[in-house]
PDB file of N, CA and C in Angstrom:
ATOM      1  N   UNK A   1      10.543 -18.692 -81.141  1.00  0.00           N
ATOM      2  CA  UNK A   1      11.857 -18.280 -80.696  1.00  0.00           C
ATOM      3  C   UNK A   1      11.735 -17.707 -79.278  1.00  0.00           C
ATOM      4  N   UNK A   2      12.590 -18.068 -78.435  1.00  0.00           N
ATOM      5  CA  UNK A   2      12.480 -17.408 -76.713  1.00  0.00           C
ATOM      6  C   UNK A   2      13.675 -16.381 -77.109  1.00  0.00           C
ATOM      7  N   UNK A   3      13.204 -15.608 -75.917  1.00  0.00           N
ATOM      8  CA  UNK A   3      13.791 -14.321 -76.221  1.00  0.00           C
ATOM      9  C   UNK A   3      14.897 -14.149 -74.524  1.00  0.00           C
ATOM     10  N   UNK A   4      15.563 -14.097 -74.593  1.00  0.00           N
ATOM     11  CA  UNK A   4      16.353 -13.381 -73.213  1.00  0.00           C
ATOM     12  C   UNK A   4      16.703 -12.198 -73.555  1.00  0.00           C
ATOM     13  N   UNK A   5      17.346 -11.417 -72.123  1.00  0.00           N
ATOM     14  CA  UNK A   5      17.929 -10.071 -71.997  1.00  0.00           C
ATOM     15  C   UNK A   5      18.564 -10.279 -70.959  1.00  0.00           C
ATOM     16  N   UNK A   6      19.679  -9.828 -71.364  1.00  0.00           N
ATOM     17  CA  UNK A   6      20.631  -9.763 -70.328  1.00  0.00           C
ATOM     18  C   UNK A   6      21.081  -8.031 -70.042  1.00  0.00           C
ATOM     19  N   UNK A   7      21.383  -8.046 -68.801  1.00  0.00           N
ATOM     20  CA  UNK A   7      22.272  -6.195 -68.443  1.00  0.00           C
ATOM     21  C   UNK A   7      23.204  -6.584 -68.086  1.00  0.00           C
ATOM     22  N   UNK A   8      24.476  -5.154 -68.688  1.00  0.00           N
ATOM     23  CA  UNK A   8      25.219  -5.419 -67.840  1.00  0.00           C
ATOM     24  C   UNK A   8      25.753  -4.380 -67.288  1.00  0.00           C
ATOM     25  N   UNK A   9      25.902  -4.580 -65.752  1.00  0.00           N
ATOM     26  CA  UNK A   9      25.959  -3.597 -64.656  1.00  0.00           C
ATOM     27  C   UNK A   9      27.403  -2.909 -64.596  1.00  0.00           C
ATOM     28  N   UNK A  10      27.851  -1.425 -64.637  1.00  0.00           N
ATOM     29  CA  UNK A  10      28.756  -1.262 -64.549  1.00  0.00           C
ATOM     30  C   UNK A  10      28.898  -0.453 -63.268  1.00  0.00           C
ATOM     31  N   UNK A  11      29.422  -0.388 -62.341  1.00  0.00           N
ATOM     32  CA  UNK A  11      30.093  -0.020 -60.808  1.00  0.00           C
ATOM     33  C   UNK A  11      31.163   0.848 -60.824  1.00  0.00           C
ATOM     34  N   UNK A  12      31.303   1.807 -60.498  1.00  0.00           N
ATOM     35  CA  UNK A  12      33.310   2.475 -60.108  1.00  0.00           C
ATOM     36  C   UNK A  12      33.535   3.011 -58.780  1.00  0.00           C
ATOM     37  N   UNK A  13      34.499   2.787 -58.603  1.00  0.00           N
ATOM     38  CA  UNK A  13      35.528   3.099 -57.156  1.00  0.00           C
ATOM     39  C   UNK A  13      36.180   4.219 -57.443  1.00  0.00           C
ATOM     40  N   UNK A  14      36.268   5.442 -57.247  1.00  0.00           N
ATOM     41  CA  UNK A  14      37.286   6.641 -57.870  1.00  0.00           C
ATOM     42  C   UNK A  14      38.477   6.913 -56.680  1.00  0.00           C
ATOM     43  N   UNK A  15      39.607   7.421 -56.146  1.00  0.00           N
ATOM     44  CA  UNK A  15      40.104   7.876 -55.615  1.00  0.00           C
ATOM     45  C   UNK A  15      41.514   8.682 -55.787  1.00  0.00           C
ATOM     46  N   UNK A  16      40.890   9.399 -56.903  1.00  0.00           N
ATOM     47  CA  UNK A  16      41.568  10.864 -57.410  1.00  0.00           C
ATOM     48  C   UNK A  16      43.172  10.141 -58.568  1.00  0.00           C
ATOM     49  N   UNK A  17      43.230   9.028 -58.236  1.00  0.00           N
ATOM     50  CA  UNK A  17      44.529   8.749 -59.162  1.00  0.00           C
ATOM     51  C   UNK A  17      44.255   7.185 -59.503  1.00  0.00           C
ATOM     52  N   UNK A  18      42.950   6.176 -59.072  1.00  0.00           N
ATOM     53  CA  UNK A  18      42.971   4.918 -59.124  1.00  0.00           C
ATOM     54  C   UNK A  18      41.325   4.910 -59.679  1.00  0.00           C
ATOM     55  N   UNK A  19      40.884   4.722 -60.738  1.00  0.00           N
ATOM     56  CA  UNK A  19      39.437   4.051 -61.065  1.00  0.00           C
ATOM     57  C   UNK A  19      39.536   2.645 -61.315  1.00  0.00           C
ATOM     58  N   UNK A  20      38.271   2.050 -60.317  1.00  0.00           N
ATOM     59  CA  UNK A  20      37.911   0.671 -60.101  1.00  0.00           C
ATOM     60  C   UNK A  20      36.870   0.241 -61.013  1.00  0.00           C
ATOM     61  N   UNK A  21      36.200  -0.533 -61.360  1.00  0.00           N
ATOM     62  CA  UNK A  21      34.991  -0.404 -62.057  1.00  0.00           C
ATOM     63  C   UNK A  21      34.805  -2.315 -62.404  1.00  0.00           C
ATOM     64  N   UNK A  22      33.383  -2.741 -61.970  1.00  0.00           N
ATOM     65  CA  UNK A  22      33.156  -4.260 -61.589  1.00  0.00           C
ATOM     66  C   UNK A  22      31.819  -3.694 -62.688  1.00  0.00           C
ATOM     67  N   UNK A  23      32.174  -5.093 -63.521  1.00  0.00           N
ATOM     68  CA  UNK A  23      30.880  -5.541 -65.140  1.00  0.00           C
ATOM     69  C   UNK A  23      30.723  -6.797 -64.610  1.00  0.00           C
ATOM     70  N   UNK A  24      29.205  -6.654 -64.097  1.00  0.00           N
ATOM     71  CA  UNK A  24      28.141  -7.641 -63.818  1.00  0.00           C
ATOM     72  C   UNK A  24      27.535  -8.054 -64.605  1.00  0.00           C
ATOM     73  N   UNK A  25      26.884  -8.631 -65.145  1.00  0.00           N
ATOM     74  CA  UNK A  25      25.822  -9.452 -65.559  1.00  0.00           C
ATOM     75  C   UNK A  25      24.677  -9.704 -64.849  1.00  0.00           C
ATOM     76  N   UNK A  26      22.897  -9.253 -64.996  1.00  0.00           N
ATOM     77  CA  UNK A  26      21.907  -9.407 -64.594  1.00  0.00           C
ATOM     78  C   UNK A  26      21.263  -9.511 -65.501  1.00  0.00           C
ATOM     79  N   UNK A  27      19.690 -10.243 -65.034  1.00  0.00           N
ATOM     80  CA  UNK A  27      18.713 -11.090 -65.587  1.00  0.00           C
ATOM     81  C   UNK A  27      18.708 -12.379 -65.044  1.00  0.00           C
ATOM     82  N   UNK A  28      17.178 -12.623 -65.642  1.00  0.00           N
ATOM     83  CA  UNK A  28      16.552 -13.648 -64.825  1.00  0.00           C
ATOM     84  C   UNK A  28      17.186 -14.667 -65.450  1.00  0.00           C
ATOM     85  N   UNK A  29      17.850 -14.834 -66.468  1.00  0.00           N
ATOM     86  CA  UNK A  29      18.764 -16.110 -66.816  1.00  0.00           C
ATOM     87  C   UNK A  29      20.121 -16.009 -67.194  1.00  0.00           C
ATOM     88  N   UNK A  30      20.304 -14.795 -66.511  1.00  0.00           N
ATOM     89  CA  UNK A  30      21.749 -14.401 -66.781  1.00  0.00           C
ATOM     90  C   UNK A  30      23.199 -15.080 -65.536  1.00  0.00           C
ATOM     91  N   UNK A  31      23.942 -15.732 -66.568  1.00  0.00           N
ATOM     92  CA  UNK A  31      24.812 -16.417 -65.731  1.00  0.00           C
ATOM     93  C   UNK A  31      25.456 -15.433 -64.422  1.00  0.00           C
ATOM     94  N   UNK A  32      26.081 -16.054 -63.739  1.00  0.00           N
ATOM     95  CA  UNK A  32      26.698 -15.684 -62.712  1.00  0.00           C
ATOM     96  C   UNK A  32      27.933 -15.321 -62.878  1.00  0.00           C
ATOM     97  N   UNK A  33      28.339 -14.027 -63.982  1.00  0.00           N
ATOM     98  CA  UNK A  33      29.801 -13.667 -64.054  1.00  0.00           C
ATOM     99  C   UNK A  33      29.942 -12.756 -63.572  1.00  0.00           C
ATOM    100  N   UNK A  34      31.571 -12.069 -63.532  1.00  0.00           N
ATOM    101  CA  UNK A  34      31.540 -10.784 -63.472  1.00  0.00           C
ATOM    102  C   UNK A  34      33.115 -10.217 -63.911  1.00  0.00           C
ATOM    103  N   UNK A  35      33.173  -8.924 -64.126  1.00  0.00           N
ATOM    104  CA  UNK A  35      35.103  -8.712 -64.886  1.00  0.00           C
ATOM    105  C   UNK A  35      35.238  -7.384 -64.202  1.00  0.00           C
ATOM    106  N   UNK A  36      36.651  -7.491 -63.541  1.00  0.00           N
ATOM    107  CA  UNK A  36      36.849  -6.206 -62.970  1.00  0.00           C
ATOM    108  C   UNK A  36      38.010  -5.221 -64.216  1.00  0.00           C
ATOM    109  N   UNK A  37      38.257  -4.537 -63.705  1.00  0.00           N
ATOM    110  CA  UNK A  37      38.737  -3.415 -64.571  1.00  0.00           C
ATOM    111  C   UNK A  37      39.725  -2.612 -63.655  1.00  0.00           C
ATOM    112  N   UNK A  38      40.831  -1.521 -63.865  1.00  0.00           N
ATOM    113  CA  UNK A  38      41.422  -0.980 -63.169  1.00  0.00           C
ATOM    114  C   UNK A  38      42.091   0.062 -63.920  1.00  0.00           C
ATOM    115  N   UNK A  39      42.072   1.977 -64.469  1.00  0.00           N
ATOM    116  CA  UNK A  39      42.651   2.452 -64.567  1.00  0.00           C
ATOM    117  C   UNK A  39      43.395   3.053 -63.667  1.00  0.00           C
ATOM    118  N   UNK A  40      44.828   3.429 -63.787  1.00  0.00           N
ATOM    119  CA  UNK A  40      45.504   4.684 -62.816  1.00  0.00           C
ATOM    120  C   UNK A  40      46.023   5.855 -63.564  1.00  0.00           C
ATOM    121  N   UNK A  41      46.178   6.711 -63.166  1.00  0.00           N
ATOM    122  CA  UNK A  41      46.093   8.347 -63.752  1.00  0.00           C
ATOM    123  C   UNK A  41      47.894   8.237 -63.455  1.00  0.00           C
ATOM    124  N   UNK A  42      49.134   8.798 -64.410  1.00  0.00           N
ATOM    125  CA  UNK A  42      49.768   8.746 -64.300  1.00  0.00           C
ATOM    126  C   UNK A  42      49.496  10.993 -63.610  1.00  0.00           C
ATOM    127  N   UNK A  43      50.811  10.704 -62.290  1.00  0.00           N
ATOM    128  CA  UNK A  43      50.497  11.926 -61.646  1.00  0.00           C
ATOM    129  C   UNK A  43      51.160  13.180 -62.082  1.00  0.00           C
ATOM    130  N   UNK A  44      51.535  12.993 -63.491  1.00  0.00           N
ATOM    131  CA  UNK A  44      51.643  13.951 -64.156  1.00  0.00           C
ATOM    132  C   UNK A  44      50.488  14.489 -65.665  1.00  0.00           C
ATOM    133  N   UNK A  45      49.644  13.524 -65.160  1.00  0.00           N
ATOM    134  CA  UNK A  45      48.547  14.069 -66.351  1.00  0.00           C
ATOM    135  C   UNK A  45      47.329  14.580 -65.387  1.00  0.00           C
ATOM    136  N   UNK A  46      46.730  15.708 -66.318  1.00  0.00           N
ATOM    137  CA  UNK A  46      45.445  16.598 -65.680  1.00  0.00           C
ATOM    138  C   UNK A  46      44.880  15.689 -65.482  1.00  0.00           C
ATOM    139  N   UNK A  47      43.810  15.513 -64.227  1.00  0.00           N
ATOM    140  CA  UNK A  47      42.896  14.512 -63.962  1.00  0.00           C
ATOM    141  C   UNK A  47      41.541  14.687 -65.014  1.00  0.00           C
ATOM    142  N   UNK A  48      40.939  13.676 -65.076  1.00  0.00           N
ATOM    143  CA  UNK A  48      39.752  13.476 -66.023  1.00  0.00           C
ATOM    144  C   UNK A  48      39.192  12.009 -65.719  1.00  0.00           C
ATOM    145  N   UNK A  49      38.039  11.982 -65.044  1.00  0.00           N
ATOM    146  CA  UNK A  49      37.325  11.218 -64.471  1.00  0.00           C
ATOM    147  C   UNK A  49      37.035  10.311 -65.220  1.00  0.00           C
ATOM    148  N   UNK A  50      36.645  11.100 -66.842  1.00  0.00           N
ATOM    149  CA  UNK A  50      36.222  10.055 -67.616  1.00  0.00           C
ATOM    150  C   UNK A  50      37.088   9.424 -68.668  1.00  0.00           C
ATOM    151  N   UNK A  51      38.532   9.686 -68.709  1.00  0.00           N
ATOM    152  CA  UNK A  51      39.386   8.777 -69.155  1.00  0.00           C
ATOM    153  C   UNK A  51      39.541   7.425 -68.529  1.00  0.00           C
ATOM    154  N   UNK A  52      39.306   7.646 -66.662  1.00  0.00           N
ATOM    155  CA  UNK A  52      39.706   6.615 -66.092  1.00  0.00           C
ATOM    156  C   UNK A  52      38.371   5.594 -66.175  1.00  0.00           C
ATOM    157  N   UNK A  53      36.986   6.208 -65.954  1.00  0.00           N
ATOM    158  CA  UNK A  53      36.447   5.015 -65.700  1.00  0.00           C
ATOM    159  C   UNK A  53      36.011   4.621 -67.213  1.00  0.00           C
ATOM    160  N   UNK A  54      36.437   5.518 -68.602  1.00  0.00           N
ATOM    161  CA  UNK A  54      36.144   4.523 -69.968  1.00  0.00           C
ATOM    162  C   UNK A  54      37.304   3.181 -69.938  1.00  0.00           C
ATOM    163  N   UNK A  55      38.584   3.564 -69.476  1.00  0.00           N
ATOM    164  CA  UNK A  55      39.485   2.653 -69.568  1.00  0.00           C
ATOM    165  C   UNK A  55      38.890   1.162 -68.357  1.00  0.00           C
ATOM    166  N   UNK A  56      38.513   1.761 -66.984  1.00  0.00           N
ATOM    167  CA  UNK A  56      38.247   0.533 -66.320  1.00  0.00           C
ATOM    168  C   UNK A  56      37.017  -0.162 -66.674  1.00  0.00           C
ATOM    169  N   UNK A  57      36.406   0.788 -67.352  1.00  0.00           N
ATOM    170  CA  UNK A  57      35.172   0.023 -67.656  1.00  0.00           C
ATOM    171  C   UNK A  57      35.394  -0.682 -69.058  1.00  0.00           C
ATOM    172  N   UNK A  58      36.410  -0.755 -70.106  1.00  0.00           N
ATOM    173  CA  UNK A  58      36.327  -1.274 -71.427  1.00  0.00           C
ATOM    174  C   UNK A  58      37.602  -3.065 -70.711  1.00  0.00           C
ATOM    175  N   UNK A  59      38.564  -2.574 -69.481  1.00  0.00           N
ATOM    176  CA  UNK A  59      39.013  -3.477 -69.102  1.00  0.00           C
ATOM    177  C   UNK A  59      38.205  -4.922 -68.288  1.00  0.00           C
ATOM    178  N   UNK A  60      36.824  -3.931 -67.664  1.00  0.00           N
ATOM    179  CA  UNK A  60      36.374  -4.804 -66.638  1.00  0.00           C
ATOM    180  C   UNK A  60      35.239  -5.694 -67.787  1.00  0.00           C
ATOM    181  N   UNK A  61      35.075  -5.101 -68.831  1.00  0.00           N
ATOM    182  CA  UNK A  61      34.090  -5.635 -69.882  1.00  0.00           C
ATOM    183  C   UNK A  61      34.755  -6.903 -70.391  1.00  0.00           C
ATOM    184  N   UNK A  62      36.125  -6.358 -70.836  1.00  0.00           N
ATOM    185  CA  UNK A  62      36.950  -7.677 -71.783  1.00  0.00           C
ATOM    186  C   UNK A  62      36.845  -8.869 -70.516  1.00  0.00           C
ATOM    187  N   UNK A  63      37.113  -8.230 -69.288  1.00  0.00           N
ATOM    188  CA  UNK A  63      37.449  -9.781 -68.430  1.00  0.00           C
ATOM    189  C   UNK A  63      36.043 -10.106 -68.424  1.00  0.00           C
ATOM    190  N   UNK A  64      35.496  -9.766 -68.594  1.00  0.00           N
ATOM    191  CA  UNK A  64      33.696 -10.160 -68.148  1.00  0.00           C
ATOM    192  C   UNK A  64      33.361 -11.017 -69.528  1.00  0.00           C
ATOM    193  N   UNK A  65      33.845 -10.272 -70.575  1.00  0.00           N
ATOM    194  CA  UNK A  65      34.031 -11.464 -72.126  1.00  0.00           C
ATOM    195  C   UNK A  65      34.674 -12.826 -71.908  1.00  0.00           C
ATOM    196  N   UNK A  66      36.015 -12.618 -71.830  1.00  0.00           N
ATOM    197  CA  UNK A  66      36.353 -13.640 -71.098  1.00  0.00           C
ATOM    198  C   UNK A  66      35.841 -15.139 -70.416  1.00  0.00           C
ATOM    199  N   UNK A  67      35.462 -14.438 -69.064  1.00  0.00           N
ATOM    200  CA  UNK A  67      34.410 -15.392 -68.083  1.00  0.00           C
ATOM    201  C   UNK A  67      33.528 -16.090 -69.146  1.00  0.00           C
ATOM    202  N   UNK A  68      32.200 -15.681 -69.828  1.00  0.00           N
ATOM    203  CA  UNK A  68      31.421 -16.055 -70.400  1.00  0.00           C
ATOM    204  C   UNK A  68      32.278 -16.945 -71.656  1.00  0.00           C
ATOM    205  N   UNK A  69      33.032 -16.532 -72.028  1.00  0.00           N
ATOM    206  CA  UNK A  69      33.908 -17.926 -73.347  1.00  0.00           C
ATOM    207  C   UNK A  69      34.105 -18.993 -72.501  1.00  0.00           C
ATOM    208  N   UNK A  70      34.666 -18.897 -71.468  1.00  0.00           N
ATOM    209  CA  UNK A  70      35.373 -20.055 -70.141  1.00  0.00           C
ATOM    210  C   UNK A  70      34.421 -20.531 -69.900  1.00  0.00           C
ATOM    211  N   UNK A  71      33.177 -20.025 -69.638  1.00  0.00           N
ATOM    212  CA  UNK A  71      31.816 -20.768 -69.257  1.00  0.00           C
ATOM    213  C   UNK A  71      31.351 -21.512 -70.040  1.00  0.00           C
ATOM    214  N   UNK A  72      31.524 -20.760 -71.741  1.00  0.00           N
ATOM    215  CA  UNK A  72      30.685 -21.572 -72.256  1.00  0.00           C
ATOM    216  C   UNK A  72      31.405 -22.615 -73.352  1.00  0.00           C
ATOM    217  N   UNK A  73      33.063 -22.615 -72.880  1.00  0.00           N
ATOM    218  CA  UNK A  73      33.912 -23.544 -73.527  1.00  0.00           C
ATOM    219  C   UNK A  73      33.659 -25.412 -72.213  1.00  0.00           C
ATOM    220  N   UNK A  74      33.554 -24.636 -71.170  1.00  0.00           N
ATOM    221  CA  UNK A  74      33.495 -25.500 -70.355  1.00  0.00           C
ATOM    222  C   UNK A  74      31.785 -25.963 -70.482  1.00  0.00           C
ATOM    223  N   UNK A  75      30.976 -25.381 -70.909  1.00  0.00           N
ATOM    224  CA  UNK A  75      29.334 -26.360 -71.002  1.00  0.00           C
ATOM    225  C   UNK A  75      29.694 -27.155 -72.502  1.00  0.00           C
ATOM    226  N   UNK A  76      30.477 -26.514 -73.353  1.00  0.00           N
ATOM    227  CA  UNK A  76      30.574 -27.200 -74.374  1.00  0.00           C
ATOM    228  C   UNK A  76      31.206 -28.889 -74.425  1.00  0.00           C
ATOM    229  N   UNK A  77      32.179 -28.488 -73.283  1.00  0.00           N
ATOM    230  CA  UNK A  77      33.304 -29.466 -72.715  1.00  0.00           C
ATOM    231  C   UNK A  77      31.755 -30.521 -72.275  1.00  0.00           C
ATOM    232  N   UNK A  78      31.192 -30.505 -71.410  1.00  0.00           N
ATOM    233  CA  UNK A  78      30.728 -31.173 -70.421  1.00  0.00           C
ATOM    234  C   UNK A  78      29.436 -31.967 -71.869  1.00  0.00           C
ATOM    235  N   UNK A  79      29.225 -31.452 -72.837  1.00  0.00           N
ATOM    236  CA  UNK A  79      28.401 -32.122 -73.624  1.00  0.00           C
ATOM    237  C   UNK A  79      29.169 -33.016 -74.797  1.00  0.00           C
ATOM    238  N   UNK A  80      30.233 -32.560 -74.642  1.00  0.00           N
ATOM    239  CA  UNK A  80      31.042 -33.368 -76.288  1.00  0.00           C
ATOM    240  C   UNK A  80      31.884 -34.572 -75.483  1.00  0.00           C
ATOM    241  N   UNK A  81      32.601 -33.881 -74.174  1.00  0.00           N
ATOM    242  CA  UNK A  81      33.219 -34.884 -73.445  1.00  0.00           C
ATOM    243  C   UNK A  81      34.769 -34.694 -74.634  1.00  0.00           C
ATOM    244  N   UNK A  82      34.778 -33.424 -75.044  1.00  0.00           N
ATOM    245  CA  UNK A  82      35.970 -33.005 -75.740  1.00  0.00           C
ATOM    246  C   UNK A  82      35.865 -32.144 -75.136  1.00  0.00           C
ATOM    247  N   UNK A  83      38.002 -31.653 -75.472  1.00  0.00           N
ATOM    248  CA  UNK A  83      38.330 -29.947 -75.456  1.00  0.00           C
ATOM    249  C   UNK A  83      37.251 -29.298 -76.230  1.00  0.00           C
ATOM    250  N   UNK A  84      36.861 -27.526 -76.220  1.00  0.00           N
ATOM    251  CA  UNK A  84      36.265 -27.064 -76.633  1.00  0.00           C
ATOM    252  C   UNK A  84      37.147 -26.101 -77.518  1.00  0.00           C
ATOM    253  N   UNK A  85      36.959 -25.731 -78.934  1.00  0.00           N
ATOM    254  CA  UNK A  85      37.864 -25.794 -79.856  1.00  0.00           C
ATOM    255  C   UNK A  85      36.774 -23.924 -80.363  1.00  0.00           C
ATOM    256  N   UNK A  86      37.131 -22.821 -79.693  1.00  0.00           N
ATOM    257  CA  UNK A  86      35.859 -21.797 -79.706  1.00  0.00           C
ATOM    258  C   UNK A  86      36.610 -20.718 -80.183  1.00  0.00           C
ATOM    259  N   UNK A  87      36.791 -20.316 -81.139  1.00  0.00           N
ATOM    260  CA  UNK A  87      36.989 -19.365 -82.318  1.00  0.00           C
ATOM    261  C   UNK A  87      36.555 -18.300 -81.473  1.00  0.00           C
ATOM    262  N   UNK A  88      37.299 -17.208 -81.469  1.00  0.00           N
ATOM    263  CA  UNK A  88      36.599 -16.112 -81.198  1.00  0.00           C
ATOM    264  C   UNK A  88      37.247 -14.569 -81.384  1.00  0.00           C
TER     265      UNK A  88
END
């Protein structure tokens, strides 16, 4: 059995009412994706750093899920020479 590992990189942008946050993917055979994310602090709630970047970071994850289904509906595509029909 071969074994891979993949990481995945999480990044944030803060600026007191906007968290940014970019989910990479690394490794030596790790595809080339990535999912951004975006909370904003409504300016009537106490600030808390880590509401915003759990939210941009659980958003920038799903799009980063995403990418990788699209990738691998489309390698599926390119071997059946069908739509890819991927439950998920």
């Amino acid at each position: 059995m071969t074994m891979q590992h993949w990481n995945i990189d999480l990044s944030f942008e803060e600026d007191g009412t906007r968290t940014a946050c970019k989910a990479s993917l690394s490794g030596p055979e790790a595809p080339a994706v990535q999912g951004m994310g975006v909370a904003r602090r409504n300016p009537a709630d106490t600030p808390d750093a880590k509401i915003g970047e759990e939210l941009a970071a659980a958003r920038a994850c799903s799009e980063l899920a995403h990418e990788l289904v699209g990738r691998a509906a489309a390698d599926v595509e390119s071997h059946t020479h069908r739509p890819a029909d991927l439950n998920i």
